[in-house]
PDB file of N, CA and C in Angstrom:
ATOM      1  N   UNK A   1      45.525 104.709  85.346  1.00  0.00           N
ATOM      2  CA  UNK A   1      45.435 106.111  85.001  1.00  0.00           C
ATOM      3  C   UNK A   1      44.017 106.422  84.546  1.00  0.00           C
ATOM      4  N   UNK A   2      43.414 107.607  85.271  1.00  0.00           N
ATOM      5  CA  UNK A   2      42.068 107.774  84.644  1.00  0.00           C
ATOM      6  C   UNK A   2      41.960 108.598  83.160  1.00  0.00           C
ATOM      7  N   UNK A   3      40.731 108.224  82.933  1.00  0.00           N
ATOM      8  CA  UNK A   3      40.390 108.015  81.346  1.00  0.00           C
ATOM      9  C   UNK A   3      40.725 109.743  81.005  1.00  0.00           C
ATOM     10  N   UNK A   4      41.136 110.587  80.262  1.00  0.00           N
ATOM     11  CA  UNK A   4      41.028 111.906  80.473  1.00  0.00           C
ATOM     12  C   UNK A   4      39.444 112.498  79.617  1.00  0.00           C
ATOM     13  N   UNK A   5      38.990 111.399  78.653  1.00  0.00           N
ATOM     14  CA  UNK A   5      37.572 112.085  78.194  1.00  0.00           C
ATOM     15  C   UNK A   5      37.079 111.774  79.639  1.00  0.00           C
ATOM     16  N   UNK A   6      36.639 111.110  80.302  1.00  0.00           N
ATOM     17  CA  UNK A   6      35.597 110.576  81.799  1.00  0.00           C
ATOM     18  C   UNK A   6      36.198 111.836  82.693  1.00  0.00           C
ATOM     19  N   UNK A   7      37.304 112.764  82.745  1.00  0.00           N
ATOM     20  CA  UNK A   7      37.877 113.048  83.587  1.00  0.00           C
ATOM     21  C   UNK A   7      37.258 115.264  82.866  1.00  0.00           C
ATOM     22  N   UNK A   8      37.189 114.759  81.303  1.00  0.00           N
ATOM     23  CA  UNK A   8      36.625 116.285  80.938  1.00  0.00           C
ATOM     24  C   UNK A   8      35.172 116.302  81.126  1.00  0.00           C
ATOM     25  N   UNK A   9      34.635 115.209  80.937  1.00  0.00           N
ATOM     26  CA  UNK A   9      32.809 115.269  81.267  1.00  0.00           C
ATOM     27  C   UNK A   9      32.675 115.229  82.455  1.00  0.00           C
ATOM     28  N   UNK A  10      33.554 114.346  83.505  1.00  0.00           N
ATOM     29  CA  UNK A  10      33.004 114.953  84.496  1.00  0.00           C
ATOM     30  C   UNK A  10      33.394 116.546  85.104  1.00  0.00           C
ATOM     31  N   UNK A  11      34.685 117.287  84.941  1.00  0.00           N
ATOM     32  CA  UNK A  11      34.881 118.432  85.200  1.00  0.00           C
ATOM     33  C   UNK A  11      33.555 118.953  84.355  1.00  0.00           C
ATOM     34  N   UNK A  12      32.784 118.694  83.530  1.00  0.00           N
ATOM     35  CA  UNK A  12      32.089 119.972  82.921  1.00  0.00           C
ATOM     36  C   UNK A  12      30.202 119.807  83.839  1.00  0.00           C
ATOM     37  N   UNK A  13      30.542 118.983  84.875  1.00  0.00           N
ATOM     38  CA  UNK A  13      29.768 119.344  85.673  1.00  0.00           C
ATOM     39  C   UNK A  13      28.527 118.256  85.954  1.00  0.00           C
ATOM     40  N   UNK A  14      27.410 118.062  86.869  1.00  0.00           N
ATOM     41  CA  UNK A  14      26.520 117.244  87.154  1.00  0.00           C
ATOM     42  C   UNK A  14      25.641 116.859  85.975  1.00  0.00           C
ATOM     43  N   UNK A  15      25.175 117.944  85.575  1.00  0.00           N
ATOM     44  CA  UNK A  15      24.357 117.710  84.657  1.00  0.00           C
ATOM     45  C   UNK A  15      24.467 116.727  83.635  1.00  0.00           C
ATOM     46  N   UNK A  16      25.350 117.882  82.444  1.00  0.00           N
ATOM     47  CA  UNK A  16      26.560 117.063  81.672  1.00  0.00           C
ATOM     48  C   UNK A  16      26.676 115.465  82.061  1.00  0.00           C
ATOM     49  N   UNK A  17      27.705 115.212  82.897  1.00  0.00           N
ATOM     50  CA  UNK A  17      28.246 113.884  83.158  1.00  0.00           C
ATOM     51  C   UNK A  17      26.899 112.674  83.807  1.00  0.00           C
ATOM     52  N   UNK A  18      25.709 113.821  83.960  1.00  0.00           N
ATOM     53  CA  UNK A  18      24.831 112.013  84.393  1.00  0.00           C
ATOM     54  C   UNK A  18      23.691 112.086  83.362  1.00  0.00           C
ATOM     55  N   UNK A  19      23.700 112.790  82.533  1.00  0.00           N
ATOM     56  CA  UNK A  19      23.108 112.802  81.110  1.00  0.00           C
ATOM     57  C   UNK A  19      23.619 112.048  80.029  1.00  0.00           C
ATOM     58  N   UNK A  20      25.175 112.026  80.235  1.00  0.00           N
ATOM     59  CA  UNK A  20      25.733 111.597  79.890  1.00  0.00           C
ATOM     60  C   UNK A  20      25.785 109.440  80.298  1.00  0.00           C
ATOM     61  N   UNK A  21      25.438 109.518  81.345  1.00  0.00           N
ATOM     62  CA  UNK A  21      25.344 108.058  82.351  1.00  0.00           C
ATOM     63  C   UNK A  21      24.013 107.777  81.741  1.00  0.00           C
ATOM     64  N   UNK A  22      23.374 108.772  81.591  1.00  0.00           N
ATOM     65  CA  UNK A  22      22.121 108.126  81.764  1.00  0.00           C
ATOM     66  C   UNK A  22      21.654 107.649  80.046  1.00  0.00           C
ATOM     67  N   UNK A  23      22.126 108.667  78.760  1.00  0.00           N
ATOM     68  CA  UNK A  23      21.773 108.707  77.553  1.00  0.00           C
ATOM     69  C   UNK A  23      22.770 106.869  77.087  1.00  0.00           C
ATOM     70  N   UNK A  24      24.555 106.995  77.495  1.00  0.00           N
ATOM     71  CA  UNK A  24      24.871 105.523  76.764  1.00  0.00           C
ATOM     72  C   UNK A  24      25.226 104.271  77.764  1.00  0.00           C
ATOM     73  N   UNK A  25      24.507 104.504  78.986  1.00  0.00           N
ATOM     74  CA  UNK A  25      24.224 103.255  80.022  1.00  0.00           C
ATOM     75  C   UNK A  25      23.805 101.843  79.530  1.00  0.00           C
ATOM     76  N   UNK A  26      23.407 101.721  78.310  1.00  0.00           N
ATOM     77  CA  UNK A  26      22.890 100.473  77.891  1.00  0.00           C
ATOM     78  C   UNK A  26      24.346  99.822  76.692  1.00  0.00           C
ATOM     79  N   UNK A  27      25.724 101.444  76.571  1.00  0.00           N
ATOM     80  CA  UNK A  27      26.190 100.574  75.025  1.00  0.00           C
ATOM     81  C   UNK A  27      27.865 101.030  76.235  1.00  0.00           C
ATOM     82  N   UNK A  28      28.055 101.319  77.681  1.00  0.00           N
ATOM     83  CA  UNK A  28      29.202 101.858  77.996  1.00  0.00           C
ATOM     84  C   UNK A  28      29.689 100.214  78.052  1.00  0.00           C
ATOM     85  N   UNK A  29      30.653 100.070  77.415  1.00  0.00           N
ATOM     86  CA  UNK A  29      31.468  98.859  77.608  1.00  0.00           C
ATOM     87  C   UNK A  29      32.293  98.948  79.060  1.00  0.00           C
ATOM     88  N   UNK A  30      32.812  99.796  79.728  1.00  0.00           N
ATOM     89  CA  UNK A  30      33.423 100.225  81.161  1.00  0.00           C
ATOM     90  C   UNK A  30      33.005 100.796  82.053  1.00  0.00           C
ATOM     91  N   UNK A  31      32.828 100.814  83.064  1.00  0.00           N
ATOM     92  CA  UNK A  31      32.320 101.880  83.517  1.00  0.00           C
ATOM     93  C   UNK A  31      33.408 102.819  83.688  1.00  0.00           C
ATOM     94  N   UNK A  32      32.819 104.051  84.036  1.00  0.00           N
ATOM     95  CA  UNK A  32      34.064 105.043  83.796  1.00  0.00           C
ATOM     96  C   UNK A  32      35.461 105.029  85.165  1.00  0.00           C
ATOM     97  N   UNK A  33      36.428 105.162  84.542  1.00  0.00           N
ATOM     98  CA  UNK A  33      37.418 105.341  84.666  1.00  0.00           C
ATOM     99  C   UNK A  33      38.326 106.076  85.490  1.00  0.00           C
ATOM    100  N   UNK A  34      38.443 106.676  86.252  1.00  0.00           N
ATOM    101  CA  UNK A  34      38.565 107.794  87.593  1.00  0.00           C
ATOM    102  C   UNK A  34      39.585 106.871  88.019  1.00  0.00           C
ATOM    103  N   UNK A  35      40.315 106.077  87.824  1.00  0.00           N
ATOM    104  CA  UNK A  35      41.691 105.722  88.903  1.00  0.00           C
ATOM    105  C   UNK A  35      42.880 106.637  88.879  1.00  0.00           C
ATOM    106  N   UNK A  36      43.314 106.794  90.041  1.00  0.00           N
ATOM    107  CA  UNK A  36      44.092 107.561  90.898  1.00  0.00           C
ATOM    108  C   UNK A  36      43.914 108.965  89.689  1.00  0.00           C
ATOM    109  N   UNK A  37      42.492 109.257  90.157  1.00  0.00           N
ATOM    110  CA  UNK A  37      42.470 110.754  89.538  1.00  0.00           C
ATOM    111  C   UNK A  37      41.990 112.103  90.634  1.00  0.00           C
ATOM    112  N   UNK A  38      42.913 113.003  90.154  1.00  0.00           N
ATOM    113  CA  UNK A  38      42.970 114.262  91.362  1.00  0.00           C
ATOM    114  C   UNK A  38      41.515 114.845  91.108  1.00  0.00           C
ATOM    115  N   UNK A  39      40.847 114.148  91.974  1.00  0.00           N
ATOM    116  CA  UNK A  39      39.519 115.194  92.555  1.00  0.00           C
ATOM    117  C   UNK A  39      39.328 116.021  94.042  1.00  0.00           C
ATOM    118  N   UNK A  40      40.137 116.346  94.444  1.00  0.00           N
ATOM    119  CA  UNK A  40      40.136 116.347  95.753  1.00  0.00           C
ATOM    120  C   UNK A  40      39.762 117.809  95.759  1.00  0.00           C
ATOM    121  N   UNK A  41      38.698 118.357  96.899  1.00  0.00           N
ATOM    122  CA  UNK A  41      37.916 119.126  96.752  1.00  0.00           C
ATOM    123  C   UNK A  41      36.760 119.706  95.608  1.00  0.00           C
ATOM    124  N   UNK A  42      37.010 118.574  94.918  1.00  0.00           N
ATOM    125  CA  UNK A  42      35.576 118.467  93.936  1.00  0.00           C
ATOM    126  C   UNK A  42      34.340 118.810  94.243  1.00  0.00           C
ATOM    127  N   UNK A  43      33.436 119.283  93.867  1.00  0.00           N
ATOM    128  CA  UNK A  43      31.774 119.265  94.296  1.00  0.00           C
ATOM    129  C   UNK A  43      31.524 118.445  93.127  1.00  0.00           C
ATOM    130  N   UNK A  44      30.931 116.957  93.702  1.00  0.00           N
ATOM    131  CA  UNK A  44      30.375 116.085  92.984  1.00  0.00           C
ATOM    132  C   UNK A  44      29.116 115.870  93.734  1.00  0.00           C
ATOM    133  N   UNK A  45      28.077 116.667  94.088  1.00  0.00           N
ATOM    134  CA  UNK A  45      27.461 116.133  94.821  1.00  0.00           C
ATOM    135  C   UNK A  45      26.187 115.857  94.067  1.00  0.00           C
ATOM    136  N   UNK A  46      25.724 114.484  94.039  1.00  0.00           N
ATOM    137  CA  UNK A  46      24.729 114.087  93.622  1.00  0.00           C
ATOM    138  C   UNK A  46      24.740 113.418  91.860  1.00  0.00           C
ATOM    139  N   UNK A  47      26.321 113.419  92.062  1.00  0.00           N
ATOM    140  CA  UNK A  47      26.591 112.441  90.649  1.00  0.00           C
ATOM    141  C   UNK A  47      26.722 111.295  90.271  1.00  0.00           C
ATOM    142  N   UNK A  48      26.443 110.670  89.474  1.00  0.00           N
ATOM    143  CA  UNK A  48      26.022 109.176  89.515  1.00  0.00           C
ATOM    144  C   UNK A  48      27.644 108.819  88.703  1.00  0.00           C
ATOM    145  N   UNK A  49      28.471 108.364  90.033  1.00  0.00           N
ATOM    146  CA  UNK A  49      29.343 107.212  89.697  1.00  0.00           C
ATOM    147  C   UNK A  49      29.358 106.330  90.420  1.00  0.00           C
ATOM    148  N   UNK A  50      28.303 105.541  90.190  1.00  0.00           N
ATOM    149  CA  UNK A  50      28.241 103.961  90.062  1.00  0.00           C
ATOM    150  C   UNK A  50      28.942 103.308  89.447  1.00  0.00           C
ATOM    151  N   UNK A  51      29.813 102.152  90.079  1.00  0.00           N
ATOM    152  CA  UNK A  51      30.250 101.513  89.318  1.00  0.00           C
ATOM    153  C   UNK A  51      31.729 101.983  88.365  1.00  0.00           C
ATOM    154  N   UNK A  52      31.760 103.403  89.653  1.00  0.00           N
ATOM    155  CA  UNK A  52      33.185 104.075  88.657  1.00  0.00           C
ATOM    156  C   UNK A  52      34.081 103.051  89.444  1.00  0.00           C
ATOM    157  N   UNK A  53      35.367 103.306  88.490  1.00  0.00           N
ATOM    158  CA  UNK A  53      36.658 102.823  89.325  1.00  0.00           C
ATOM    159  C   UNK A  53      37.655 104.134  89.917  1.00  0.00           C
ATOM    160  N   UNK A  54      37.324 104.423  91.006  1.00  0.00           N
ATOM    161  CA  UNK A  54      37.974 105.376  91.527  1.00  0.00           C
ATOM    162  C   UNK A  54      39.116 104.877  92.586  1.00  0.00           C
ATOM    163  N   UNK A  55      39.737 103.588  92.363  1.00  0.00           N
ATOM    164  CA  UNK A  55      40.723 103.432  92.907  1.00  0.00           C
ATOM    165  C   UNK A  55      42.320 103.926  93.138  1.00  0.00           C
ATOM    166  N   UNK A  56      42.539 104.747  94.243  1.00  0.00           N
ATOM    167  CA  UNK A  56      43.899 105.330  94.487  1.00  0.00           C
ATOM    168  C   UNK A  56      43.211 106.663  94.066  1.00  0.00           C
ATOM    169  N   UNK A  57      41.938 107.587  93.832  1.00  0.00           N
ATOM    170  CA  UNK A  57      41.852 108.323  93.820  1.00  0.00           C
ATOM    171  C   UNK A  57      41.897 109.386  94.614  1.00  0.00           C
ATOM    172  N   UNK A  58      41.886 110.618  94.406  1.00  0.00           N
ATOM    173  CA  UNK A  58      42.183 111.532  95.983  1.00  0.00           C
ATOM    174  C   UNK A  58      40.770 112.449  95.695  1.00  0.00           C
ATOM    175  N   UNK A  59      40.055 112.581  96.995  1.00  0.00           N
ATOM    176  CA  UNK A  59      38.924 112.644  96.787  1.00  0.00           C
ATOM    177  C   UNK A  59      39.025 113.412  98.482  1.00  0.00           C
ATOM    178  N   UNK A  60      40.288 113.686  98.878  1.00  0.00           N
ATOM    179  CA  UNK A  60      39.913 114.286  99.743  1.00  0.00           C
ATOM    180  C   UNK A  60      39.262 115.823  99.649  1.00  0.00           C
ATOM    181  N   UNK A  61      38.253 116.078 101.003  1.00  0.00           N
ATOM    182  CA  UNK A  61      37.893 117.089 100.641  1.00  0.00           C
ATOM    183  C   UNK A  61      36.654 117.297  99.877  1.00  0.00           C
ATOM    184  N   UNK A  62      36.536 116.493  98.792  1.00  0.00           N
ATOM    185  CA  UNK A  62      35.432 116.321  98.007  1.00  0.00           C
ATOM    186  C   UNK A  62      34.327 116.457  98.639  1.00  0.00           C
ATOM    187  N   UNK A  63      32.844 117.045  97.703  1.00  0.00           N
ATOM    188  CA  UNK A  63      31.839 116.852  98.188  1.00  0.00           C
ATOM    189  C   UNK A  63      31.017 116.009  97.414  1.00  0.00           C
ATOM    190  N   UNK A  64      30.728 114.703  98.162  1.00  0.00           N
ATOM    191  CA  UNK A  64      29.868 113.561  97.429  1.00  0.00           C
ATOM    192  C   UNK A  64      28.463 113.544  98.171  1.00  0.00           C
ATOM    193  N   UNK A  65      27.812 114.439  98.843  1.00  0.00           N
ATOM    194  CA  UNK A  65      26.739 114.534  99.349  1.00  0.00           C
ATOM    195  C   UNK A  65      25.512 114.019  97.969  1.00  0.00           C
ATOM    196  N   UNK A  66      24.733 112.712  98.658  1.00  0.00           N
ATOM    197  CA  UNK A  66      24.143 112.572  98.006  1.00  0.00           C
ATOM    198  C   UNK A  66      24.681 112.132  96.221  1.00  0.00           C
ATOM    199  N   UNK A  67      26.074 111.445  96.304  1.00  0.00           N
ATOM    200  CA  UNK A  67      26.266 111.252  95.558  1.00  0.00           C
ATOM    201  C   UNK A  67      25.767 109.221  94.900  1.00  0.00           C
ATOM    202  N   UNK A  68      25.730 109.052  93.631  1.00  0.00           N
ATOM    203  CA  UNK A  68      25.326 107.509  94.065  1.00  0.00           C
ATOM    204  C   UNK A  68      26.975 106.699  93.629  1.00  0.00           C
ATOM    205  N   UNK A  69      27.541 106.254  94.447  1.00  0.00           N
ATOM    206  CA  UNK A  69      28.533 105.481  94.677  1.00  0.00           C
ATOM    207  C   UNK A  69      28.542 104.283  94.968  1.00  0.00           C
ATOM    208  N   UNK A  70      27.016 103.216  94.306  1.00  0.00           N
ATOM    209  CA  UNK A  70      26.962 102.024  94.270  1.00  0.00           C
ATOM    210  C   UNK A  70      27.817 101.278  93.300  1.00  0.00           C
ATOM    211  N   UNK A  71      28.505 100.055  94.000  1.00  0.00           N
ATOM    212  CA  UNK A  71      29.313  99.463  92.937  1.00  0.00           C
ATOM    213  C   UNK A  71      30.395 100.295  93.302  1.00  0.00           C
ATOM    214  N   UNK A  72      31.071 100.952  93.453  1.00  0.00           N
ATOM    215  CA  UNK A  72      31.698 101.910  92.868  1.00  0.00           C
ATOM    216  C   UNK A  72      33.192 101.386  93.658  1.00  0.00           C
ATOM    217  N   UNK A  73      34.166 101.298  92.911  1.00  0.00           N
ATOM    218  CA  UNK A  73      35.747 100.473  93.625  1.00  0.00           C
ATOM    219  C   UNK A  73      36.357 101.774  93.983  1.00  0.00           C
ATOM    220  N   UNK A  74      36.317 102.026  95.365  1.00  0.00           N
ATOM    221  CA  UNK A  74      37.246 102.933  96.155  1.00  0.00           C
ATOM    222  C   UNK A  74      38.240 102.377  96.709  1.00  0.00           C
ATOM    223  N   UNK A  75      38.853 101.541  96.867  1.00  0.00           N
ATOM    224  CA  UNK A  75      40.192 100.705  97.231  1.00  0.00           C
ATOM    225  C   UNK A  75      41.360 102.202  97.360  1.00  0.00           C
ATOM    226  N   UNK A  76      41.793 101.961  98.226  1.00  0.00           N
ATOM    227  CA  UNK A  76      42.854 103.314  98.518  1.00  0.00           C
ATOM    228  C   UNK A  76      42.653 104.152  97.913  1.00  0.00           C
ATOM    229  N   UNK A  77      41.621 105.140  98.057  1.00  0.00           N
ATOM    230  CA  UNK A  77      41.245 106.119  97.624  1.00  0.00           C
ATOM    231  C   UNK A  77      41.497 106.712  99.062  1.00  0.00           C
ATOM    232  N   UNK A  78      41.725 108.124  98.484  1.00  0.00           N
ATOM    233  CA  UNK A  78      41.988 109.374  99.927  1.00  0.00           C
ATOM    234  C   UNK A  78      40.157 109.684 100.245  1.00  0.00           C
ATOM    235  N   UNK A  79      39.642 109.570 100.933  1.00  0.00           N
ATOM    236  CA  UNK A  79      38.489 109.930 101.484  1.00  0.00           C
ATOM    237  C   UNK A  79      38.052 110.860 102.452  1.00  0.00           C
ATOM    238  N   UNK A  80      39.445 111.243 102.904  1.00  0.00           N
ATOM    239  CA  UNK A  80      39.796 112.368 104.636  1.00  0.00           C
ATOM    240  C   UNK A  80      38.900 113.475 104.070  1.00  0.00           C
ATOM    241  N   UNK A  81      38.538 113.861 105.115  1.00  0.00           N
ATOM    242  CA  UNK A  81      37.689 115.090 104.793  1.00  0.00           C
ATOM    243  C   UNK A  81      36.434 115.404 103.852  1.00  0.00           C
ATOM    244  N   UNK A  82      36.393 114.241 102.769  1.00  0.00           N
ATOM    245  CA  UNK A  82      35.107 114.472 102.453  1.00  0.00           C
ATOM    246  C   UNK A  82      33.563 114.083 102.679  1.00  0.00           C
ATOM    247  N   UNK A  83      32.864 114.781 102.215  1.00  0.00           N
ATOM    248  CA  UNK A  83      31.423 114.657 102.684  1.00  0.00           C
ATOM    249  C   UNK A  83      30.867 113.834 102.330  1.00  0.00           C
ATOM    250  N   UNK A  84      30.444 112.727 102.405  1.00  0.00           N
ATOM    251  CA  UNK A  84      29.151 111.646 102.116  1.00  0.00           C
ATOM    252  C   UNK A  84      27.950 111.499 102.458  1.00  0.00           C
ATOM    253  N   UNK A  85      27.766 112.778 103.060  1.00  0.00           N
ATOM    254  CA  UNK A  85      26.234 112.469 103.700  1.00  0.00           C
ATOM    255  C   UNK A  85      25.354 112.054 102.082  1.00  0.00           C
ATOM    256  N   UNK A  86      24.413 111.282 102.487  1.00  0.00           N
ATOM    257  CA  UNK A  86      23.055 110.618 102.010  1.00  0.00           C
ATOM    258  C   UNK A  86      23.815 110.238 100.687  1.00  0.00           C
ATOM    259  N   UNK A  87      25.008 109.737 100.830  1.00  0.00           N
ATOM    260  CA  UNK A  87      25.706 109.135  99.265  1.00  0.00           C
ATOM    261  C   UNK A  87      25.127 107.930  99.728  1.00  0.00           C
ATOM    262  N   UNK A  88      24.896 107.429  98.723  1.00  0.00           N
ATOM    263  CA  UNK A  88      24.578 105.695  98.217  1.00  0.00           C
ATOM    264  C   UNK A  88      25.653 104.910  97.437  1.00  0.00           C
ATOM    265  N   UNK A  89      26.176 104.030  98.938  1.00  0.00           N
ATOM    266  CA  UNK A  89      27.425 103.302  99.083  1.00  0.00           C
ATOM    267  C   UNK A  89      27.345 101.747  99.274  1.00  0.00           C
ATOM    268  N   UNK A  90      25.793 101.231  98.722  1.00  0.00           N
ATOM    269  CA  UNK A  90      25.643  99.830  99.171  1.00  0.00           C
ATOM    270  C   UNK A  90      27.084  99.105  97.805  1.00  0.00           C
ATOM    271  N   UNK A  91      27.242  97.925  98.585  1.00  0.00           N
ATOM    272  CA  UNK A  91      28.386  97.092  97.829  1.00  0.00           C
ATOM    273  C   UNK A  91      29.593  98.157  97.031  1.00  0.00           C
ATOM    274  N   UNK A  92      29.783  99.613  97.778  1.00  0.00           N
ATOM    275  CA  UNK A  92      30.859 100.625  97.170  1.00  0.00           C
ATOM    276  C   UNK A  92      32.584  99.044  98.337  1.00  0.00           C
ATOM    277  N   UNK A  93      33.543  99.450  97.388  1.00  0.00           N
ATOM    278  CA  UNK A  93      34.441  98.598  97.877  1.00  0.00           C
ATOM    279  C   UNK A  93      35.429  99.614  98.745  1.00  0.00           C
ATOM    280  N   UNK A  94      35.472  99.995  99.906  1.00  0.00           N
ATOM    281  CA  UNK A  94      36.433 101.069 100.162  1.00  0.00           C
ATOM    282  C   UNK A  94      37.488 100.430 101.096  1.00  0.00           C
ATOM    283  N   UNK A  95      38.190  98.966 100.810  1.00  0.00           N
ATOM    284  CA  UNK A  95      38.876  98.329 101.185  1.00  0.00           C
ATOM    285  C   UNK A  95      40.445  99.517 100.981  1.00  0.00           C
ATOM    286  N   UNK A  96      41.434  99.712 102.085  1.00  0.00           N
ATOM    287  CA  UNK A  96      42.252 100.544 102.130  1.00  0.00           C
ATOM    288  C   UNK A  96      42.142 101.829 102.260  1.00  0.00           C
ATOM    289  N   UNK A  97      40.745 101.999 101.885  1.00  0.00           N
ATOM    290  CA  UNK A  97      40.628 103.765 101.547  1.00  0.00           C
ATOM    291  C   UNK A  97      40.996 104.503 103.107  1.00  0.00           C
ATOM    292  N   UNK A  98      41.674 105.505 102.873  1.00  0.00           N
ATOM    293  CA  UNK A  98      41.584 106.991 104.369  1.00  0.00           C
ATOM    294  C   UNK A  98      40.442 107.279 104.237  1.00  0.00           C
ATOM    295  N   UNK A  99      39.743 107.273 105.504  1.00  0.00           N
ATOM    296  CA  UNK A  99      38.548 107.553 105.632  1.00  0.00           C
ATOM    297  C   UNK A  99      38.545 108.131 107.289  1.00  0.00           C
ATOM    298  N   UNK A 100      39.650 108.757 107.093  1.00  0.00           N
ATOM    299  CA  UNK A 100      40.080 110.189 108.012  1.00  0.00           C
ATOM    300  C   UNK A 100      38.903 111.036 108.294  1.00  0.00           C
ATOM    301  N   UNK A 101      37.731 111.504 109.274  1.00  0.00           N
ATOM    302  CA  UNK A 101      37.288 112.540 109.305  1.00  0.00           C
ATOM    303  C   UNK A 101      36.412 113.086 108.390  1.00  0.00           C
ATOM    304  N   UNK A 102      36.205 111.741 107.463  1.00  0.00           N
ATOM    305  CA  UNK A 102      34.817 111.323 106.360  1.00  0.00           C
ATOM    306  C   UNK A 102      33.524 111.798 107.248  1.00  0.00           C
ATOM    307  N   UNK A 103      32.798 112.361 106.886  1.00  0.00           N
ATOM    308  CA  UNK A 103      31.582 112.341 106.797  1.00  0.00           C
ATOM    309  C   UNK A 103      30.642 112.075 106.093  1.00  0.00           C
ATOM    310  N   UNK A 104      30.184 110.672 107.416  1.00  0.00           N
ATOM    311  CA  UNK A 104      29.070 109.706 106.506  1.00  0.00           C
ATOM    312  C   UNK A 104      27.657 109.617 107.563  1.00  0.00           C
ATOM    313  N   UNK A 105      27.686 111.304 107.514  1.00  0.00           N
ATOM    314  CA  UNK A 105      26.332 111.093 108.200  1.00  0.00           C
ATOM    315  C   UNK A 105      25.063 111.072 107.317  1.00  0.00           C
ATOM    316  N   UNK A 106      24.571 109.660 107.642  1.00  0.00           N
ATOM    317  CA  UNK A 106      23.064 109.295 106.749  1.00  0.00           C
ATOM    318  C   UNK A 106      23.456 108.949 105.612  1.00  0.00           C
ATOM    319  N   UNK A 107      25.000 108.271 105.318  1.00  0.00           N
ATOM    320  CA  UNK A 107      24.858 107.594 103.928  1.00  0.00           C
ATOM    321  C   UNK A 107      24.311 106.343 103.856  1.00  0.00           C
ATOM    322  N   UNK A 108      23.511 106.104 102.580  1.00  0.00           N
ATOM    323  CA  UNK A 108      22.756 104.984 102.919  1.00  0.00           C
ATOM    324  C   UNK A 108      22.949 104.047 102.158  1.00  0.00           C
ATOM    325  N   UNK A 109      23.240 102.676 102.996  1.00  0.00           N
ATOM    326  CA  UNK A 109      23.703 101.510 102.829  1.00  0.00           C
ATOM    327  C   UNK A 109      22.661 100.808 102.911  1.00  0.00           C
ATOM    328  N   UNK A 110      22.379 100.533 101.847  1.00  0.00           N
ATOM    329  CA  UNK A 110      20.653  99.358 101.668  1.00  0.00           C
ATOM    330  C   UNK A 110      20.877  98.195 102.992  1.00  0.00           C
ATOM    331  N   UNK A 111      20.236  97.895 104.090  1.00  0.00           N
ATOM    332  CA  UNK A 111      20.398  96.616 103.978  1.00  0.00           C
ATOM    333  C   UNK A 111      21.048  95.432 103.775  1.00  0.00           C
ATOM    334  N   UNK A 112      21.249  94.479 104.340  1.00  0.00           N
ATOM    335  CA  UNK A 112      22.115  93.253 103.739  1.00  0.00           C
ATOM    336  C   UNK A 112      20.793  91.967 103.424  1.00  0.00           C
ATOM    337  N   UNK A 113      20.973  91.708 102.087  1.00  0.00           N
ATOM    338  CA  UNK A 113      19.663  90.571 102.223  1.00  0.00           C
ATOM    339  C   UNK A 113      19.966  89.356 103.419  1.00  0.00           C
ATOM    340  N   UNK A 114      20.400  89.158 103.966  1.00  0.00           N
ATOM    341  CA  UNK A 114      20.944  87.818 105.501  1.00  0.00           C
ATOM    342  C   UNK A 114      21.357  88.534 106.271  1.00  0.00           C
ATOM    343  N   UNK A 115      20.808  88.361 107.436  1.00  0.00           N
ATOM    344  CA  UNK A 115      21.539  88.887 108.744  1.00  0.00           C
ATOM    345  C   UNK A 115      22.853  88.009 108.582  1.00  0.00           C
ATOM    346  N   UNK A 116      22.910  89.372 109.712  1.00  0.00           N
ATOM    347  CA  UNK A 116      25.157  89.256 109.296  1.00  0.00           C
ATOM    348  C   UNK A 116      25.598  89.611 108.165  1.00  0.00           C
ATOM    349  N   UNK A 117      25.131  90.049 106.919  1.00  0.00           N
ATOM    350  CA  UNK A 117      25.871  89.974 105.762  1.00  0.00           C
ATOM    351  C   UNK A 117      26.172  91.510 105.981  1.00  0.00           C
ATOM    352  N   UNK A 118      27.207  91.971 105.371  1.00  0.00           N
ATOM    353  CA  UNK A 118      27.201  93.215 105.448  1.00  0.00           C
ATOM    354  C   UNK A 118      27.446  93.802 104.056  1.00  0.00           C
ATOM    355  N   UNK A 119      26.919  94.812 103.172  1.00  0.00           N
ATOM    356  CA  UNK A 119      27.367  95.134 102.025  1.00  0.00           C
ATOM    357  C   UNK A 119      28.564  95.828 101.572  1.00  0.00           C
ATOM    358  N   UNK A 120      28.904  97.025 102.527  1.00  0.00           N
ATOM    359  CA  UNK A 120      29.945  97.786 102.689  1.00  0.00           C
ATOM    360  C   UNK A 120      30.989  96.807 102.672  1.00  0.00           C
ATOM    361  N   UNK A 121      32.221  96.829 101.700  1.00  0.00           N
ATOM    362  CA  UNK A 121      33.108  96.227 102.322  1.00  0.00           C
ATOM    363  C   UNK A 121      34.710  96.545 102.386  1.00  0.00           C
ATOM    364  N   UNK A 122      34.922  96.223 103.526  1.00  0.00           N
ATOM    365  CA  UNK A 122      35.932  96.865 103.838  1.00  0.00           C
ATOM    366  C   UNK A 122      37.171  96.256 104.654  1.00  0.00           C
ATOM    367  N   UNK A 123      37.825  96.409 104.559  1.00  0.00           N
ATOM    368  CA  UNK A 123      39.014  95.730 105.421  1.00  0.00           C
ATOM    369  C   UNK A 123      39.090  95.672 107.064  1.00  0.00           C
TER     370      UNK A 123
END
């Protein structure tokens, strides 16, 4: 169940919530908390959840343009329909996720340090 403070900072918007990432990043014992939480048609675009756990979340619809979604555990998360362009998804886990009609044009996936390795990972 997601955290409901992680769930009011981020409703109160970009700013807010990566000011927030950015001011107690050195003392957050978790990263934040977002499992199976209703975002679906959200404008998150360009918010730093790294490292969130957004597993079983519904996110369809959403706009993550340019969002940073490194680290970040998407495991059956609803993904249909939303936007990812230029999100930053290196090592994001989207093992199970719907990824229905996602748009991931120009999201950018660093590299793999070894050929063959791939960072994305996925089922």
């Amino acid at each position: 169940m997601a955290s409901q403070k992680h769930l009011d900072l981020l409703s109160s918007g970009k700013t807010l919530w990566n000011n927030w990432r950015r001011a107690y990043a050195d003392v957050q014992a978790v990263e934040p908390d977002l499992h199976g939480a209703d975002l679906h048609g959200a404008n998150l675009r360009g918010v730093d959840l790294h490292g969130a756990d957004l597993t079983e979340a519904d996110l369809q619809g959403a706009d993550l343009r340019e969002a940073d979604l490194r680290n970040a555990n998407l495991r059956s998360a609803n993904l249909s329909d939303a936007h990812l362009q230029k999100a930053h998804l290196r090592w994001a886990d989207v093992r199970g996720a719907t990824l229905c009609c996602t748009d991931l044009m120009g999201a950018q996936e660093e590299p793999p340090a070894h050929p063959g390795e791939t960072t994305l990972k996925e089922s």
